[in-house]
Structures are given as structure tokens and as C-alpha cells.
C-alpha atoms as a PDB file:
ATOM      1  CA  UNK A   1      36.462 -57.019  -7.235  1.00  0.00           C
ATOM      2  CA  UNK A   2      33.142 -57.795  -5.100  1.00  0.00           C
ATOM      3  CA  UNK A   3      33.316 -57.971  -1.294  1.00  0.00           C
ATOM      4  CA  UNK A   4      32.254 -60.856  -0.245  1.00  0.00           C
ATOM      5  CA  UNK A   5      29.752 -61.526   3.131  1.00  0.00           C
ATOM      6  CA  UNK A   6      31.068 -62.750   6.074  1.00  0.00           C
ATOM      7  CA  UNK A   7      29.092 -66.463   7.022  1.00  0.00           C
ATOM      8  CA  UNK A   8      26.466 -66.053   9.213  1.00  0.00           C
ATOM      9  CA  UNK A   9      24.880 -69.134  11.413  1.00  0.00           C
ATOM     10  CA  UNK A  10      21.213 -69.215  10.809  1.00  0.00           C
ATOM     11  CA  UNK A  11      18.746 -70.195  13.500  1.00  0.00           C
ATOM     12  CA  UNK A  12      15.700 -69.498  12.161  1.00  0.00           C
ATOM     13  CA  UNK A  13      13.217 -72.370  11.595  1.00  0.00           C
ATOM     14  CA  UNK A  14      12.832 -73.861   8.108  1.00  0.00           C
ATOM     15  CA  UNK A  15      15.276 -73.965   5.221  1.00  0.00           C
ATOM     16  CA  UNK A  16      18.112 -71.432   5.505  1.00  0.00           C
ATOM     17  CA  UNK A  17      18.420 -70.745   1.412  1.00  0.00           C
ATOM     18  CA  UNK A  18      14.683 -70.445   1.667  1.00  0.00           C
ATOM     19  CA  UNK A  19      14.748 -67.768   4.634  1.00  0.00           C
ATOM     20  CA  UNK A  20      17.714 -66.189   2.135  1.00  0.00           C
ATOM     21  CA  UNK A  21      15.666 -65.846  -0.889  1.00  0.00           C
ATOM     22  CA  UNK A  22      12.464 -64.449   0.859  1.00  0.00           C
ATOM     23  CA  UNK A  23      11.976 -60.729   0.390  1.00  0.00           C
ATOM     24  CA  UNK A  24      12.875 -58.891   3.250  1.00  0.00           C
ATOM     25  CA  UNK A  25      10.121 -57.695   5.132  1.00  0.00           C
ATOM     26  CA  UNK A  26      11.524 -54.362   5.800  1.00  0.00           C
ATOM     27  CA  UNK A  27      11.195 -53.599   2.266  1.00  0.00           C
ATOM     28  CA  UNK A  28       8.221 -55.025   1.992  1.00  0.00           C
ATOM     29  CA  UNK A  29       7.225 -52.187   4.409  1.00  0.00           C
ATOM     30  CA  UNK A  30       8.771 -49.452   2.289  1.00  0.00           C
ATOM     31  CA  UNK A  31       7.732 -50.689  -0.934  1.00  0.00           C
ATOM     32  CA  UNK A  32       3.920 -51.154  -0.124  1.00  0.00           C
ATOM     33  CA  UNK A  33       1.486 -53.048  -2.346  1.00  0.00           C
ATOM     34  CA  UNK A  34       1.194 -52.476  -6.118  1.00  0.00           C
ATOM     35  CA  UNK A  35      -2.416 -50.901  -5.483  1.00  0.00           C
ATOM     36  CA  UNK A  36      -1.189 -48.794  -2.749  1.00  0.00           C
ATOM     37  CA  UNK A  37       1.773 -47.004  -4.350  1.00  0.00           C
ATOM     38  CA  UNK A  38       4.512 -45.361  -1.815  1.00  0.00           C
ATOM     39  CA  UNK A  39       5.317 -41.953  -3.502  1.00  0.00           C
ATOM     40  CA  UNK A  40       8.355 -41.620  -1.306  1.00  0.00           C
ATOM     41  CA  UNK A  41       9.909 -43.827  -3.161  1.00  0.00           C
ATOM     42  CA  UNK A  42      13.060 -41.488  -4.445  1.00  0.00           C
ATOM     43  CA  UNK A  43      15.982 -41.494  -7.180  1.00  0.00           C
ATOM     44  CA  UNK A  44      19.338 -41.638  -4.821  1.00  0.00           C
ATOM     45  CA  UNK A  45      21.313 -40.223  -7.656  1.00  0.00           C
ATOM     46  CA  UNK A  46      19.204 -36.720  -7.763  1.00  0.00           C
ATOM     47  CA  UNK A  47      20.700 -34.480  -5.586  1.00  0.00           C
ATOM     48  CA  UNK A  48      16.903 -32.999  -4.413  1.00  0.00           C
ATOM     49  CA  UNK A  49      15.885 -35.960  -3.462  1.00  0.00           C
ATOM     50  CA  UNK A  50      18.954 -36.597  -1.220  1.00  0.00           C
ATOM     51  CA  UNK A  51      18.014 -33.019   0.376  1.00  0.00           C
ATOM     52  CA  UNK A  52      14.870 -34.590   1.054  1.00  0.00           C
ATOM     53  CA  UNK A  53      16.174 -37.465   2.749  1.00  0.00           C
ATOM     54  CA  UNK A  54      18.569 -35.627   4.408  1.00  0.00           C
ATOM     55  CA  UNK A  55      15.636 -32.865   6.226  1.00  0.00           C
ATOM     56  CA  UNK A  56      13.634 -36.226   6.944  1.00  0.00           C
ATOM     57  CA  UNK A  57      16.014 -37.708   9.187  1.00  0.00           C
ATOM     58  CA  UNK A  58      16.908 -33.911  10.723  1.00  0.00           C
ATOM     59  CA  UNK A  59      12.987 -33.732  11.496  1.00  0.00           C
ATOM     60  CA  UNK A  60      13.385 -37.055  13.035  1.00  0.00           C
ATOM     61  CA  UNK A  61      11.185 -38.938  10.567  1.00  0.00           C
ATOM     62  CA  UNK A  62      12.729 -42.092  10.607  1.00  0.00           C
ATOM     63  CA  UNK A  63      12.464 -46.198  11.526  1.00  0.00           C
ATOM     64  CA  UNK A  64      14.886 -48.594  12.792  1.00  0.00           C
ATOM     65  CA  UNK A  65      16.746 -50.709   9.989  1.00  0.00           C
ATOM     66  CA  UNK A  66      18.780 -53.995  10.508  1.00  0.00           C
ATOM     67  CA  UNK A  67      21.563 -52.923   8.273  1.00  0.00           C
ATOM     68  CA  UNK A  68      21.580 -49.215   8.483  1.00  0.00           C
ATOM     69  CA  UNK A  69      20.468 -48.195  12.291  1.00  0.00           C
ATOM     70  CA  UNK A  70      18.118 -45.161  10.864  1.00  0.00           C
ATOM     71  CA  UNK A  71      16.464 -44.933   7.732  1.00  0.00           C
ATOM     72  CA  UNK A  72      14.146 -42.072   6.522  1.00  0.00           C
ATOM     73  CA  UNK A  73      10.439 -43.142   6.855  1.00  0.00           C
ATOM     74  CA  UNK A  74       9.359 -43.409   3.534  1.00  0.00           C
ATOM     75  CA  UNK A  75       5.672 -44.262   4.295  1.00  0.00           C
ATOM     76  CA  UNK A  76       5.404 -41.260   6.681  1.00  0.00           C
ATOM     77  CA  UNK A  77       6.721 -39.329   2.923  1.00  0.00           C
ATOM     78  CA  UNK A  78       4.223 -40.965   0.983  1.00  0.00           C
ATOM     79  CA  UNK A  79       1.434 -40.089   3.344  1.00  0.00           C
ATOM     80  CA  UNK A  80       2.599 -36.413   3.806  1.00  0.00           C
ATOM     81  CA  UNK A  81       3.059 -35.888  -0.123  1.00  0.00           C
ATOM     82  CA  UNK A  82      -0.780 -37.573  -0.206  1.00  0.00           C
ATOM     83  CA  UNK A  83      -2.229 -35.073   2.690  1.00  0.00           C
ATOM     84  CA  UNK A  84      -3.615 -31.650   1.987  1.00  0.00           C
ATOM     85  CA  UNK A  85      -0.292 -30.105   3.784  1.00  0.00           C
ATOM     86  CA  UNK A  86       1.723 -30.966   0.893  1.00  0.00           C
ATOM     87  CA  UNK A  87       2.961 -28.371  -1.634  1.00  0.00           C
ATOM     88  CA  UNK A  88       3.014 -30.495  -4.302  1.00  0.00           C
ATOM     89  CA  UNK A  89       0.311 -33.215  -4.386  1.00  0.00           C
ATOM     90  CA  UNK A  90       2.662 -35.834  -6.408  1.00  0.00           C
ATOM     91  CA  UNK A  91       4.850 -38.423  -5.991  1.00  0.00           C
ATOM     92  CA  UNK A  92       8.330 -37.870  -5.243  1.00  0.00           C
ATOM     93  CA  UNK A  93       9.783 -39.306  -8.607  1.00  0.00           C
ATOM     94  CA  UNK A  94       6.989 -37.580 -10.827  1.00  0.00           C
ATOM     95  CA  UNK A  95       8.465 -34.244  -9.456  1.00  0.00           C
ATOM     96  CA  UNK A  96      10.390 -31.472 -11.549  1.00  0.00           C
ATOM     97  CA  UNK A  97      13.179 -29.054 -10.170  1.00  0.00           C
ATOM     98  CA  UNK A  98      10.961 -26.704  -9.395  1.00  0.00           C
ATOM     99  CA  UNK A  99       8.368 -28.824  -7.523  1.00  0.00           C
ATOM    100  CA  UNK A 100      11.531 -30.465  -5.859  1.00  0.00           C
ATOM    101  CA  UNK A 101      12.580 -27.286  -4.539  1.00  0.00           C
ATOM    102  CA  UNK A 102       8.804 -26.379  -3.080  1.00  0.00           C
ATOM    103  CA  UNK A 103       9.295 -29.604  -1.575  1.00  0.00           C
ATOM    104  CA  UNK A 104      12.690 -28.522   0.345  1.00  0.00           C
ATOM    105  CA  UNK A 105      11.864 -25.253   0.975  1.00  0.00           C
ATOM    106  CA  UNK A 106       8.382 -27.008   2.525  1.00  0.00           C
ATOM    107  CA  UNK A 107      10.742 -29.470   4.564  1.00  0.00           C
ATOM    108  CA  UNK A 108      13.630 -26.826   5.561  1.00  0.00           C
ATOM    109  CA  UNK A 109      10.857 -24.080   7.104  1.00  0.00           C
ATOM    110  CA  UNK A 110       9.518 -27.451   9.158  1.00  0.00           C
ATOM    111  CA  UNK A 111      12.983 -28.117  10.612  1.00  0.00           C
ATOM    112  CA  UNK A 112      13.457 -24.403  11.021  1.00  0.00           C
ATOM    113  CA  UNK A 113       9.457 -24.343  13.103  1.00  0.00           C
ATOM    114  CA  UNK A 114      11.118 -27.630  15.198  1.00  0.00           C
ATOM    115  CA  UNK A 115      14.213 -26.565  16.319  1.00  0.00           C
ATOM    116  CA  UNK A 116      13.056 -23.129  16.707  1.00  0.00           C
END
């Protein structure tokens, strides 16, 4: 069974199926240009990656979304894993276990410097 949406009056200007069908321009900012690749971009099934997230939003890296209040900011991850402070110069799907768990051990010594 699929849960259905609940309707929504548009007021926008212009066609509403057209507005619909646009790409939203929130993930438009997470996603980035083809030439510019984000390499935050993570696996939500891997349970490192998660970690991640999860000592992202703790260090207070995050943007306003529409839908989910607070999201981890990815491009501030992509630009992090691209500086020279990074651990592991890679991006975040390219990663094994044990550059993964550089990567949290990098994040969790961060939070531990913030909220010392």
C-alpha cells in the first residue's frame, strides 16, 4: 500500500504540473554540477556513513530543508573531504571501512574539540 499526498493549492506563477516536474532546487544544491562532483554524496544503507551524518549535524553542519527542518550540509562535506584537513582525500562513496573509520574518528575528536 502507498501513502498517498495530501492536495496542496499551488500559487506559484506558471503551470502547476510544470512547477511539479521541475527538479527541486534544493537538490540541485546538494547534487552540484556533473563537472563539479559533491563527494558527500553518501550510501544511507552503510552504517559509517550514517555515523557521518549523524557527527555532521552534532557539529552543527547543517542547512534548512522544506521537508525535513535540518539536513546535514553535504557541500560543506564535499569541500572538507577536498581540503588538506581531511584524512582521507576521497569521496565519501569511494571510501573503505577503514578509511570510513579515519573519517569518524576525524569527525568524533572535532565534536569532542567543540563541546569541550
Amino acid at each position: 500500500m502507498t501513502t498517498t499526498k495530501s492536495p496542496q493549492v499551488y500559487s506559484g506563477t506558471g503551470s502547476a504540473i510544470d512547477n511539479y516536474n521541475n527538479p527541486k532546487k534544493q537538490l540541485q544544491n546538494i547534487v552540484k554540477g556533473a563537472n563539479d562532483a559533491n563527494w558527500g554524496l553518501f550510501d544511507n544503507k552503510n552504517q559509517q556513513h550514517k555515523a557521518i551524518l549523524s557527527q555532521l549535524r552534532t557539529l552543527q553542519w547543517v542547512v534548512p530543508s522544506e521537508k525535513w527542518g535540518e539536513v546535514a550540509d553535504l557541500n560543506r562535506l564535499s569541500d572538507f573531504l577536498k581540503s588538506d584537513k581531511s584524512p582521507v582525500n576521497k569521496p565519501l562513496k569511494r571510501m573503505n571501512e577503514k578509511e570510513l573509520s579515519k573519517m569518524i574518528s576525524c569527525f568524533e575528536s572535532m565534536v569532542t574539540k567543540k563541546y569541550k
